[in-house]
Protein backbone atom coordinates (compact mmCIF):
# COMPACT_ATOMS: atom_id res chain seq x y z
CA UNK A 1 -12.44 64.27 24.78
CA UNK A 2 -9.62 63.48 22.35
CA UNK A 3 -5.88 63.94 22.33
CA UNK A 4 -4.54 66.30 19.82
CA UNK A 5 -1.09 66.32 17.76
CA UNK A 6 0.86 69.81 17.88
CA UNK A 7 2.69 71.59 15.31
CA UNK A 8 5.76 69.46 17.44
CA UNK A 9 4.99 66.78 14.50
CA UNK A 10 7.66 65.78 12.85
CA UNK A 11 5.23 63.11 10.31
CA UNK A 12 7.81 60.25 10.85
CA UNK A 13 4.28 57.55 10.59
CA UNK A 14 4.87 55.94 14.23
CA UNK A 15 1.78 56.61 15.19
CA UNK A 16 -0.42 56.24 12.21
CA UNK A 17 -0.83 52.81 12.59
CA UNK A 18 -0.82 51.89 15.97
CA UNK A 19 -4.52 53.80 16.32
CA UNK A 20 -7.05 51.26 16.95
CA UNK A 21 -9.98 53.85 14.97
CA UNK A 22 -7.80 55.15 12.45
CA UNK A 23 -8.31 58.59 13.78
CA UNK A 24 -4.64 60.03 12.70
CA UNK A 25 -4.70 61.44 9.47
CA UNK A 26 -2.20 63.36 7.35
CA UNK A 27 -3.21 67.12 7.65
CA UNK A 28 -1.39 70.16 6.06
CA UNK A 29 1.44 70.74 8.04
CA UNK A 30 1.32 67.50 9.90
CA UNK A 31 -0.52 64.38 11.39
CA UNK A 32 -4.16 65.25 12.71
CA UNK A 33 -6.33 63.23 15.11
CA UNK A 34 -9.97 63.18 13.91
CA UNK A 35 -11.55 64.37 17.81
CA UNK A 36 -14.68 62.57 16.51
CA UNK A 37 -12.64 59.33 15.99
CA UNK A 38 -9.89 59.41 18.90
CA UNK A 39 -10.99 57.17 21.88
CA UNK A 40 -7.77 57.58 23.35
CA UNK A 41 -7.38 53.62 23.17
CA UNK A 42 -9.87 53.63 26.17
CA UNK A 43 -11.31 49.77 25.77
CA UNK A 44 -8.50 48.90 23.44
CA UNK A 45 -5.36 49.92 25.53
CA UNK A 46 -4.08 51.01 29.02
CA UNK A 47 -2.46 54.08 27.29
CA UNK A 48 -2.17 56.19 24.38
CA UNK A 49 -1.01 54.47 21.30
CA UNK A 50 0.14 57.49 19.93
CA UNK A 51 1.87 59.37 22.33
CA UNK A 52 3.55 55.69 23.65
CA UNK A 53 5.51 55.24 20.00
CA UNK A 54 6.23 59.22 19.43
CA UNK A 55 9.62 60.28 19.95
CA UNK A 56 9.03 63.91 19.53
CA UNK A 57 8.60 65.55 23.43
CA UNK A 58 5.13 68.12 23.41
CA UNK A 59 3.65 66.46 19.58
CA UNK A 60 0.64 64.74 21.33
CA UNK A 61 -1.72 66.89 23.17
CA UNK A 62 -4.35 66.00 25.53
CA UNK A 63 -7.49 67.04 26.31
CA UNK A 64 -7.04 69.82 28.79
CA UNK A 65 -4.19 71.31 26.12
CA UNK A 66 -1.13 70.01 27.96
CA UNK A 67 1.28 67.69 26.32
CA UNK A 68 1.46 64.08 27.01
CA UNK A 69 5.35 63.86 26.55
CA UNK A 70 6.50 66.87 28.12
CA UNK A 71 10.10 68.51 27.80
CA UNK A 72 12.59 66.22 29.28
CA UNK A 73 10.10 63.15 29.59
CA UNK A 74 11.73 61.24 26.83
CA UNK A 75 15.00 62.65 26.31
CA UNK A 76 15.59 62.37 29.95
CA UNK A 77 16.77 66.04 30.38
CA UNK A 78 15.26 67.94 33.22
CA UNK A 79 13.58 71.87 31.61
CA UNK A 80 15.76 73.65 33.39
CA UNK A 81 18.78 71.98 32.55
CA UNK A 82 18.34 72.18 29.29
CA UNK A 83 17.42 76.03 29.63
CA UNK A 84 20.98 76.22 31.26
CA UNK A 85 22.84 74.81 29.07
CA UNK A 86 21.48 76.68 26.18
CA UNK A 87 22.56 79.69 27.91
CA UNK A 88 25.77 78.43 28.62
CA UNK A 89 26.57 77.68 24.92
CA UNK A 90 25.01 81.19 23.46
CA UNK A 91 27.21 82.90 26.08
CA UNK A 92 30.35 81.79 24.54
């Protein structure tokens, strides 16, 4: 099964060339993995090239649909944190 990259995609090339079967290609709207290509670095790497160098949280999907850097994971801020604080600002 192969990993996926969501509309999250921001096309900013991290990953493009840190794929070890070129399987990341420039789509319409943003970078596609080829799911016949993407290995998911088994045999070349412990993890994920891809989702390792993306700094966008939910842009690399895996298999089962869930993403591999989820809200928070990166930017260090907990969901529902977040979710409070954004109600906190559009209440003033």
């Amino acid at each position: 099964m192969a990993l996926s990259i969501g509309e999250a995609c921001v096309n900013c090339w991290a990953c493009v060339d840190l794929c070890p079967v070129d399987a990341i290609h420039l789509g319409v709207e943003h970078f596609v993995i080829d799911p016949q290509q993407c290995s998911q670095c088994e045999g070349y790497f412990a993890e994920p090239q891809c989702a390792s160098i993306c700094p966008v949280e939910e842009a690399v999907i895996d298999p089962k649909g869930n993403p591999v850097n989820p809200k928070g994971s990166l930017s260090g801020i907990a969901q529902a944190r977040l979710d409070a604080v954004k109600r906190e600002i559009q209440a003033r």
